[in-house]
Structure formats: structure tokens, C-alpha cells
PDB file of N, CA and C in Angstrom:
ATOM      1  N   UNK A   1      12.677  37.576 116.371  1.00  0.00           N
ATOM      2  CA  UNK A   1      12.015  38.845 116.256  1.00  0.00           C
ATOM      3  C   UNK A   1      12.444  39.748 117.402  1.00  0.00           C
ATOM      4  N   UNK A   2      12.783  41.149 116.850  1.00  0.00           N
ATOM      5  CA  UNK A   2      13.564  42.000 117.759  1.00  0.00           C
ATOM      6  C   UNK A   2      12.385  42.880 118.616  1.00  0.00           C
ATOM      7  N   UNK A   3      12.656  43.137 119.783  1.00  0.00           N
ATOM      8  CA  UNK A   3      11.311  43.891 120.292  1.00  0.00           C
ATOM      9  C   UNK A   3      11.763  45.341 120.375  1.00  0.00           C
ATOM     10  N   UNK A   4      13.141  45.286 119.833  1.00  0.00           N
ATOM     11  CA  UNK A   4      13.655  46.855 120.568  1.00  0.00           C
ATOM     12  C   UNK A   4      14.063  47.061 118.561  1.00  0.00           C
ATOM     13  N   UNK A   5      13.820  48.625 118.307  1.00  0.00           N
ATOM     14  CA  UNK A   5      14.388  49.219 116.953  1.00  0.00           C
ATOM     15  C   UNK A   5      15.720  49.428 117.140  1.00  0.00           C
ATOM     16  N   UNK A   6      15.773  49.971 116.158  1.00  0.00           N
ATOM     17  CA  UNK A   6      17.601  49.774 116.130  1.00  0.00           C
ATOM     18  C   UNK A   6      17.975  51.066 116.699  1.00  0.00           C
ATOM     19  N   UNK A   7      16.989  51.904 116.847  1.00  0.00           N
ATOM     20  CA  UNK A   7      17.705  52.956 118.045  1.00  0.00           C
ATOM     21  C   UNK A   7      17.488  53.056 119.066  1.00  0.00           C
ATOM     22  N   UNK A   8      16.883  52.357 119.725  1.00  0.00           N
ATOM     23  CA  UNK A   8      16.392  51.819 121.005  1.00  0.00           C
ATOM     24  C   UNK A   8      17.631  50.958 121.279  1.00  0.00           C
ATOM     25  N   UNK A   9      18.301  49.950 120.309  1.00  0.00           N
ATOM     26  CA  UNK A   9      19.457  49.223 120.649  1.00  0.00           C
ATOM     27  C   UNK A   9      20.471  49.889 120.736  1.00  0.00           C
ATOM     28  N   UNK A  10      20.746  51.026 120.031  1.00  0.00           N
ATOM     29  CA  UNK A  10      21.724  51.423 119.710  1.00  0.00           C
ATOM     30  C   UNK A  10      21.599  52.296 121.045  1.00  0.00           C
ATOM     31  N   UNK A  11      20.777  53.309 121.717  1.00  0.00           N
ATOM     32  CA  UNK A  11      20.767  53.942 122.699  1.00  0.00           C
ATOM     33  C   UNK A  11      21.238  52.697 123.938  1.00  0.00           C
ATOM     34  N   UNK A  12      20.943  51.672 123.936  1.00  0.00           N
ATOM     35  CA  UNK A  12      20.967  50.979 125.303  1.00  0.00           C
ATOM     36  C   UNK A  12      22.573  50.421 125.599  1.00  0.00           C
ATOM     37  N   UNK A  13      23.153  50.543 124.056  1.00  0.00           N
ATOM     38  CA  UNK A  13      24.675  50.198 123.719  1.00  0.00           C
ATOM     39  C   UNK A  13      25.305  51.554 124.507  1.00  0.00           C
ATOM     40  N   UNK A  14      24.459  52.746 124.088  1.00  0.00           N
ATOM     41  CA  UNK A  14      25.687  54.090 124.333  1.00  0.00           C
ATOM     42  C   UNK A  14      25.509  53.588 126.626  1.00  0.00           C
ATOM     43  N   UNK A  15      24.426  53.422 126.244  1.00  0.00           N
ATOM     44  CA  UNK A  15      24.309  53.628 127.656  1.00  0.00           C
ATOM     45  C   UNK A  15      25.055  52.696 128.234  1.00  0.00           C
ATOM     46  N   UNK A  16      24.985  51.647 127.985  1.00  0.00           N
ATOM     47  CA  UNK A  16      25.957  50.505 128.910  1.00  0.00           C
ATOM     48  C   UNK A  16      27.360  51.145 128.604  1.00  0.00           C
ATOM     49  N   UNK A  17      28.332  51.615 127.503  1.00  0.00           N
ATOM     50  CA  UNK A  17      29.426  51.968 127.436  1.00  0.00           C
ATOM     51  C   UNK A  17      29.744  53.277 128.044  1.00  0.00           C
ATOM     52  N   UNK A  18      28.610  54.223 127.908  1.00  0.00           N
ATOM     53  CA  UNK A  18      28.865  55.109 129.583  1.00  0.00           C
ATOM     54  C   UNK A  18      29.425  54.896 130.946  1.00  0.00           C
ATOM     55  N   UNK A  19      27.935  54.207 130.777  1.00  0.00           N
ATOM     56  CA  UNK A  19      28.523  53.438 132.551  1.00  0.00           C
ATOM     57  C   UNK A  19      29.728  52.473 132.682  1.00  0.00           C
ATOM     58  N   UNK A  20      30.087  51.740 131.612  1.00  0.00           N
ATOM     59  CA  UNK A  20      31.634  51.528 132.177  1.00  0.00           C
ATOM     60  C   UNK A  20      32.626  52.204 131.825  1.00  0.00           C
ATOM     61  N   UNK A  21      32.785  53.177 131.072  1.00  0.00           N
ATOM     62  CA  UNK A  21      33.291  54.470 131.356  1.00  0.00           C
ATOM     63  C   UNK A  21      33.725  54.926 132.641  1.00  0.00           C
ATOM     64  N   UNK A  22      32.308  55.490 132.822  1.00  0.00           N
ATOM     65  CA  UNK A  22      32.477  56.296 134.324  1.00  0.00           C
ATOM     66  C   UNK A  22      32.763  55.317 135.528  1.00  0.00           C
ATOM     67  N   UNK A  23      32.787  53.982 135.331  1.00  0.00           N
ATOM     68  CA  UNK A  23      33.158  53.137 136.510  1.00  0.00           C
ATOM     69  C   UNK A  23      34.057  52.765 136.373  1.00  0.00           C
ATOM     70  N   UNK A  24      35.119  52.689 135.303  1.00  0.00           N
ATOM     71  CA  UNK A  24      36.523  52.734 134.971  1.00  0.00           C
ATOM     72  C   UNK A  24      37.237  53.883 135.202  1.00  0.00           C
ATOM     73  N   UNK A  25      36.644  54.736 135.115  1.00  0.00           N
ATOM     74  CA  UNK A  25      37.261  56.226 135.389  1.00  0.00           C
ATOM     75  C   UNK A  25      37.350  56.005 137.042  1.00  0.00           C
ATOM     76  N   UNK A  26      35.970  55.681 137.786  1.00  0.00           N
ATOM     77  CA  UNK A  26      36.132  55.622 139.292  1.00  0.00           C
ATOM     78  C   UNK A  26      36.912  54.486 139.807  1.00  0.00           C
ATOM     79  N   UNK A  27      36.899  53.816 138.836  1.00  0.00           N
ATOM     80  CA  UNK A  27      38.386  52.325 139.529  1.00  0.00           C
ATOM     81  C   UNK A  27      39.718  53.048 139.955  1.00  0.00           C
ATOM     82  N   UNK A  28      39.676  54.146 138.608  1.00  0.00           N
ATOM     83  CA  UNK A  28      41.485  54.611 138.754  1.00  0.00           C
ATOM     84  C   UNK A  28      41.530  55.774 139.405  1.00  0.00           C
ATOM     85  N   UNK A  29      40.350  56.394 139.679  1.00  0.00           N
ATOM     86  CA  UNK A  29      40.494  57.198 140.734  1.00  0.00           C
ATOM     87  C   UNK A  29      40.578  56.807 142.266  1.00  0.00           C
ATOM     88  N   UNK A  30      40.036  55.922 142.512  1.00  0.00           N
ATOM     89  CA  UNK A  30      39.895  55.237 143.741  1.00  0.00           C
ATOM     90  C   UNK A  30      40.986  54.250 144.128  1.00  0.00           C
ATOM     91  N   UNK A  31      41.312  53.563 143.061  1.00  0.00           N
ATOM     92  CA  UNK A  31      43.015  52.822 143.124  1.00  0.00           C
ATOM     93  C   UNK A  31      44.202  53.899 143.580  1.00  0.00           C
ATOM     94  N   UNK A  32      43.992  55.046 142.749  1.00  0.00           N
ATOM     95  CA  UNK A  32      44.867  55.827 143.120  1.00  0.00           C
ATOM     96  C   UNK A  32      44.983  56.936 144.506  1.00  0.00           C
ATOM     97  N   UNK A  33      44.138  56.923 144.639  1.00  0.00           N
ATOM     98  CA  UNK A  33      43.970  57.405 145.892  1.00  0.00           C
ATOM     99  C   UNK A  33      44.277  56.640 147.119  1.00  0.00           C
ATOM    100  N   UNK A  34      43.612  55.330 146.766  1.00  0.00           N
ATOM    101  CA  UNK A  34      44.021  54.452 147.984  1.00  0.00           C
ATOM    102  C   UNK A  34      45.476  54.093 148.075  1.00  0.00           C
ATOM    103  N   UNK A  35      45.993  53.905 147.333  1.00  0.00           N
ATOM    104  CA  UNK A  35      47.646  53.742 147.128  1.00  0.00           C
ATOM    105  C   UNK A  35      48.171  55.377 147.737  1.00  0.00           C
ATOM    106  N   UNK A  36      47.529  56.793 147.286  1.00  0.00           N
ATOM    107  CA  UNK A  36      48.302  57.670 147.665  1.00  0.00           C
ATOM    108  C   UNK A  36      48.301  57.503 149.495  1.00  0.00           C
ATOM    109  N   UNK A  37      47.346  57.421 149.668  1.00  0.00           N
ATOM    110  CA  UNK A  37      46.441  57.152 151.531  1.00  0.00           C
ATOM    111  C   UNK A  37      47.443  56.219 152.003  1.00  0.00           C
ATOM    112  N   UNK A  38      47.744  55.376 151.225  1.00  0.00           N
ATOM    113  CA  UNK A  38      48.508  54.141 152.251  1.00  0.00           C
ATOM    114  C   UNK A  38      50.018  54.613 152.047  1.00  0.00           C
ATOM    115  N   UNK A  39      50.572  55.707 151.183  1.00  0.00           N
ATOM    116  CA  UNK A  39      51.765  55.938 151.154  1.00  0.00           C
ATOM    117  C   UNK A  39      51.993  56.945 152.310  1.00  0.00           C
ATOM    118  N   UNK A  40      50.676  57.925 152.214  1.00  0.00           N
ATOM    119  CA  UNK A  40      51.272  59.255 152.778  1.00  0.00           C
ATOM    120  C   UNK A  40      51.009  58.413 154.707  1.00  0.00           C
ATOM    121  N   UNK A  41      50.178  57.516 154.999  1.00  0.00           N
ATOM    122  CA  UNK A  41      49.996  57.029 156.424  1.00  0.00           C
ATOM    123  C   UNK A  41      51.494  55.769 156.400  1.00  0.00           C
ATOM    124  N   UNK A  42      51.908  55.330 155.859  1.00  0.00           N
ATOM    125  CA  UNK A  42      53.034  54.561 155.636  1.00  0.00           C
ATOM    126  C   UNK A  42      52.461  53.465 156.452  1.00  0.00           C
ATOM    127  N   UNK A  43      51.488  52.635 156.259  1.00  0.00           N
ATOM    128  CA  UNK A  43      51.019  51.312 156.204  1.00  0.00           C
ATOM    129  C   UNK A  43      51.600  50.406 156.100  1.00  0.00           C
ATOM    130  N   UNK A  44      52.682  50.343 155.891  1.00  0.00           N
ATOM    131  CA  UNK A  44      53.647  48.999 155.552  1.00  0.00           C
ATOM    132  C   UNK A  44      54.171  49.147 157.102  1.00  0.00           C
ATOM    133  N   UNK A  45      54.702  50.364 158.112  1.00  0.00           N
ATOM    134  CA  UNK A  45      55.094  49.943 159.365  1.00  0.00           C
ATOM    135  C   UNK A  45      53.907  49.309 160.247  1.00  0.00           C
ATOM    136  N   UNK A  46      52.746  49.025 160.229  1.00  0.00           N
ATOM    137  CA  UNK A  46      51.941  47.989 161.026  1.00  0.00           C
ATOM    138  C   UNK A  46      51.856  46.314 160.742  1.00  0.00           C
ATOM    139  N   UNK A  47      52.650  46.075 159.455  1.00  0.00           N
ATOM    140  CA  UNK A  47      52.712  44.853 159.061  1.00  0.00           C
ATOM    141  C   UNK A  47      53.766  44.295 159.668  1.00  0.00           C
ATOM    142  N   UNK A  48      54.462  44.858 160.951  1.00  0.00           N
ATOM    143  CA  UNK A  48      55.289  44.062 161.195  1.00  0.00           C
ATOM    144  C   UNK A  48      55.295  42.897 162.090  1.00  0.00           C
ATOM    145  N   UNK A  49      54.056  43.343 162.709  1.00  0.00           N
ATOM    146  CA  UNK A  49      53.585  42.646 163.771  1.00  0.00           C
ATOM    147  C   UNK A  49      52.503  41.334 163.054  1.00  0.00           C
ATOM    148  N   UNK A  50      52.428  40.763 163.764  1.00  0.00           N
ATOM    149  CA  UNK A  50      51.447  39.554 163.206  1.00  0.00           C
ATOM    150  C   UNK A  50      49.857  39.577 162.978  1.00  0.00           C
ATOM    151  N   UNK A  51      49.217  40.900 163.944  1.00  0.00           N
ATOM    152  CA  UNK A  51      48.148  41.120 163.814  1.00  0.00           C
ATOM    153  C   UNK A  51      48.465  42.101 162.345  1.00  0.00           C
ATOM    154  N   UNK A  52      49.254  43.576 162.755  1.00  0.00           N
ATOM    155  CA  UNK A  52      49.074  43.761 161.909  1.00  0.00           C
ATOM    156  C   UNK A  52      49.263  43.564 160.322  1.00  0.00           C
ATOM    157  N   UNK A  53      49.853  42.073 159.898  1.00  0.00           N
ATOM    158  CA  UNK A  53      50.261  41.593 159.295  1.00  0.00           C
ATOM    159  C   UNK A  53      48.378  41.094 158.026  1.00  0.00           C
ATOM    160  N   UNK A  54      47.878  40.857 159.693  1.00  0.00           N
ATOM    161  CA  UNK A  54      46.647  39.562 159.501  1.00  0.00           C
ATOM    162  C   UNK A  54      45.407  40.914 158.785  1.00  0.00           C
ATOM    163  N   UNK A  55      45.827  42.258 159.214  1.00  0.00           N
ATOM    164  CA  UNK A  55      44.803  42.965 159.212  1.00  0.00           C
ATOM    165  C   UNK A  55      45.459  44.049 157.684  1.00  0.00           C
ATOM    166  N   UNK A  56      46.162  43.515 157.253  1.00  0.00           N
ATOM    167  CA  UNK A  56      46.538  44.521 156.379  1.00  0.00           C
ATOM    168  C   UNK A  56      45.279  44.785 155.040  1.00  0.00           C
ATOM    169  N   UNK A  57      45.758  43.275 154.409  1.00  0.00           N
ATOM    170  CA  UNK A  57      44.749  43.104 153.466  1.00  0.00           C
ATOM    171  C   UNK A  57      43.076  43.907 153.365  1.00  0.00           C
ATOM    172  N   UNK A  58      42.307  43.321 154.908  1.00  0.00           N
ATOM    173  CA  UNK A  58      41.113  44.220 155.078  1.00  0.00           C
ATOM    174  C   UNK A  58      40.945  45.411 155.242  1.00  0.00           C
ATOM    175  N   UNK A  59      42.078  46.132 155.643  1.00  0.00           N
ATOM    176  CA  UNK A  59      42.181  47.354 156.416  1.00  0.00           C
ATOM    177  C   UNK A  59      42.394  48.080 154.344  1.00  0.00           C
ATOM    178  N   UNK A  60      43.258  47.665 154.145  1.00  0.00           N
ATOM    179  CA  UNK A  60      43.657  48.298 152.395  1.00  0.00           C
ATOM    180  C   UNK A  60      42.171  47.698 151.311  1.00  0.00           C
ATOM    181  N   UNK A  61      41.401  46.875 151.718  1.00  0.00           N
ATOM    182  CA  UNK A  61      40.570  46.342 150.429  1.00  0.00           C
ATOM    183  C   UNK A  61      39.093  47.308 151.302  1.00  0.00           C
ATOM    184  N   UNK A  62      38.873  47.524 152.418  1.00  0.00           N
ATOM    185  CA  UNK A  62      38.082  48.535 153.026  1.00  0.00           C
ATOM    186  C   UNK A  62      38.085  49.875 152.721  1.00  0.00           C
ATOM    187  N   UNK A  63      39.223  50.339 152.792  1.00  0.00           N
ATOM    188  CA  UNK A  63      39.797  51.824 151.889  1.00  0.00           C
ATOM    189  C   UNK A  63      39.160  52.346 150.739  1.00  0.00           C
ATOM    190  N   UNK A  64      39.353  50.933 149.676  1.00  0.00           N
ATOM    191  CA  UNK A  64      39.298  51.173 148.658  1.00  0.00           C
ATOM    192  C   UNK A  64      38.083  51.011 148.528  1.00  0.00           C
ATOM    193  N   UNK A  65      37.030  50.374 148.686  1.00  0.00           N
ATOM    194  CA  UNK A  65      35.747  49.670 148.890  1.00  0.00           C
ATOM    195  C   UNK A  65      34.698  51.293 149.156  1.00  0.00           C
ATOM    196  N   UNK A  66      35.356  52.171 150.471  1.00  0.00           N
ATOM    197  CA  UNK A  66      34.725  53.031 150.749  1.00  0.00           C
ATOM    198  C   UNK A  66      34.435  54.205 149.605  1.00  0.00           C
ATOM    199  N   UNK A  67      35.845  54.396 149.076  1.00  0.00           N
ATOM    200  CA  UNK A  67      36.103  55.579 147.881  1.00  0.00           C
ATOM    201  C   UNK A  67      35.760  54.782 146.751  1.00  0.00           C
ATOM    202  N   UNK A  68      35.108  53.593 146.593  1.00  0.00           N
ATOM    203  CA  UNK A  68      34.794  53.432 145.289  1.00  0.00           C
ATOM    204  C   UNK A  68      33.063  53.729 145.211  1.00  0.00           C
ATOM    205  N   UNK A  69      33.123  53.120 146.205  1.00  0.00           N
ATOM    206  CA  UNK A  69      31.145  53.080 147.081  1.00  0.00           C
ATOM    207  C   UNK A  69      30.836  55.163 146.509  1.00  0.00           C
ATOM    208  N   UNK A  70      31.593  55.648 146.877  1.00  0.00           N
ATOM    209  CA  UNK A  70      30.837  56.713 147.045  1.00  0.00           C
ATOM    210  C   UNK A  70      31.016  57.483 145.911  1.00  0.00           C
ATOM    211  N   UNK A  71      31.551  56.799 144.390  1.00  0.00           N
ATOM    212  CA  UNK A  71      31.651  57.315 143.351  1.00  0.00           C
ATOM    213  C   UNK A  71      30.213  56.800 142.849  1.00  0.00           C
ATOM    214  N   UNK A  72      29.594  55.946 143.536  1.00  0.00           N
ATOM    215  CA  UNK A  72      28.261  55.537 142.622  1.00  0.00           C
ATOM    216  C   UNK A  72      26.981  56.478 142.859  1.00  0.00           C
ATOM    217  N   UNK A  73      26.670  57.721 143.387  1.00  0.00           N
ATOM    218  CA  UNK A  73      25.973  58.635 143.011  1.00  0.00           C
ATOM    219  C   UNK A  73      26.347  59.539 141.946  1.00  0.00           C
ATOM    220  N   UNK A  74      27.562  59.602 142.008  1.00  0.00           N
ATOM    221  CA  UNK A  74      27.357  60.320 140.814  1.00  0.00           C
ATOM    222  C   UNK A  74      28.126  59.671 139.253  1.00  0.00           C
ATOM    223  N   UNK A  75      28.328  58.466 139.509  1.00  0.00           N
ATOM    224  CA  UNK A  75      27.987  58.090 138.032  1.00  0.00           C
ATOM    225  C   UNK A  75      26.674  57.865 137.574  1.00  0.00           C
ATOM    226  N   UNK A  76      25.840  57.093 138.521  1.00  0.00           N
ATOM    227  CA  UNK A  76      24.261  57.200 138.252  1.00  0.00           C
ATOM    228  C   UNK A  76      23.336  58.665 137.920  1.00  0.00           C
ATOM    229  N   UNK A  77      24.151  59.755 138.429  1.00  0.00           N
ATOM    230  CA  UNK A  77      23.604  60.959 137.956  1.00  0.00           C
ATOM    231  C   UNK A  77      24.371  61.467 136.644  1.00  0.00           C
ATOM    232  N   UNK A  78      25.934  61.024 136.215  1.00  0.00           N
ATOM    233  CA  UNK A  78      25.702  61.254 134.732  1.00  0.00           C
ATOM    234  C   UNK A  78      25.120  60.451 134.180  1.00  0.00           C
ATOM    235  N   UNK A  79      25.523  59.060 134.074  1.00  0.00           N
ATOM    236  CA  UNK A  79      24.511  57.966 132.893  1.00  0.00           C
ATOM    237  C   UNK A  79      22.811  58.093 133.133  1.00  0.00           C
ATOM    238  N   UNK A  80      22.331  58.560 134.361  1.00  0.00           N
ATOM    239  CA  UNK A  80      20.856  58.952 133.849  1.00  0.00           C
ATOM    240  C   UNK A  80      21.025  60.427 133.153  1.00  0.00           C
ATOM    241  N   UNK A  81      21.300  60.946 133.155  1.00  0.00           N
ATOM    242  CA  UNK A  81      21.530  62.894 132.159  1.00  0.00           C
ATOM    243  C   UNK A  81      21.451  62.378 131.206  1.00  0.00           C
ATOM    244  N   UNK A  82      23.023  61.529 130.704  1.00  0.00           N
ATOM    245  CA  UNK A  82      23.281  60.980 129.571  1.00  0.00           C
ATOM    246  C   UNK A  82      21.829  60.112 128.852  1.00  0.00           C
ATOM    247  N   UNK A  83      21.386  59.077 129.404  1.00  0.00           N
ATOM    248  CA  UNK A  83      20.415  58.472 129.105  1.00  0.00           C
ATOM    249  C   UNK A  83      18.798  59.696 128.912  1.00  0.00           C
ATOM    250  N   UNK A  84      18.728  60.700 129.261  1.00  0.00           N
ATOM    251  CA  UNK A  84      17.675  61.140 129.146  1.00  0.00           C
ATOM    252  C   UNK A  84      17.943  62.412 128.106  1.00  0.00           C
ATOM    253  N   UNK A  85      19.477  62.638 127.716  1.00  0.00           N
ATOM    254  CA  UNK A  85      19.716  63.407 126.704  1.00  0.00           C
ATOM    255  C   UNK A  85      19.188  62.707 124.877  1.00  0.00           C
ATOM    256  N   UNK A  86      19.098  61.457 125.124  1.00  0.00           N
ATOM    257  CA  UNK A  86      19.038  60.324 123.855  1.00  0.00           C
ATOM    258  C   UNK A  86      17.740  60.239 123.580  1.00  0.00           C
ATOM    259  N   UNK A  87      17.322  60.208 121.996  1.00  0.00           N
ATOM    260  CA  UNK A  87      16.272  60.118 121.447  1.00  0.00           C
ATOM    261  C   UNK A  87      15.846  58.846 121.304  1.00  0.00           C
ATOM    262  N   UNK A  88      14.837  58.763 121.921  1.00  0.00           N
ATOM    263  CA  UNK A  88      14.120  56.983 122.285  1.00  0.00           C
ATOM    264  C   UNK A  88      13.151  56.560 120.537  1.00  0.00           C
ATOM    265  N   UNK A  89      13.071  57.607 119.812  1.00  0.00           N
ATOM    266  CA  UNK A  89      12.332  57.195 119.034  1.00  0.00           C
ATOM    267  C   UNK A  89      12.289  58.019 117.467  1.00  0.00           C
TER     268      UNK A  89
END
């Protein structure tokens, strides 16, 4: 026995496929950016050394970590719009 109607399901479907939408959209924005950041600072000359060899990985997965972090206000402010544009009943 279902507790949710079928547009109650069907709304909670749009909504989950929003949000990975907009968090797929912020993967490739944030991938790409971090790749442009590490081209235009040319990051590959600190790997020559052994520290900076040891520190590359964190220093590039931190980057990306930061610009992805700060796409999550405003996907939470479209998928709630989105979610409060939908007829619950």
C-alpha cells in the first residue's frame, strides 16, 4: 500500500531529476574550471620536487572541492523554486 498518490510520486521523481541536473551541471562547471586554474597557474612546474610532487593531488582535489562546495546554494535555491512551482495535489 502506497502512502504517496501518483502525483505526489511523480513530483518527488521531477524533483530528484532536478537536483541531479543541477549537480551535474555544477560537476562540469567546476571540473572545468579547475583544470582551466591549474593550466593558467601551470601546476605541473611544482611537481618536480618531491614535496611538491606529495602535495599535488590535495592541493588539485581542494580546488575543486571549494568551487563545487559553493555551487550548493544555489542549486538548493533552484530545486526548492522548482519544488514549490509543482502541484502537490
Amino acid at each position: 500500500m502506497s502512502q504517496f498518490t501518483p502525483i505526489e510520486i511523480a513530483n518527488w521523481i521531477a524533483i530528484y531529476l532536478a537536483a541531479g541536473l543541477c549537480c551535474g551541471i555544477a560537476m562540469c562547471l567546476s571540473v572545468s574550471v579547475t583544470i582551466h586554474g591549474l593550466w593558467r597557474d601551470r601546476v605541473w612546474n611544482d611537481v618536480r620536487t618531491v614535496r611538491g610532487a606529495a602535495l599535488f593531488l590535495p592541493k588539485v582535489w581542494w580546488r575543486w572541492q571549494k568551487l563545487y562546495l559553493l555551487s550548493t546554494p544555489v542549486t538548493l535555491f533552484i530545486v526548492g523554486w522548482f519544488a514549490a512551482t509543482l502541484r502537490w495535489s
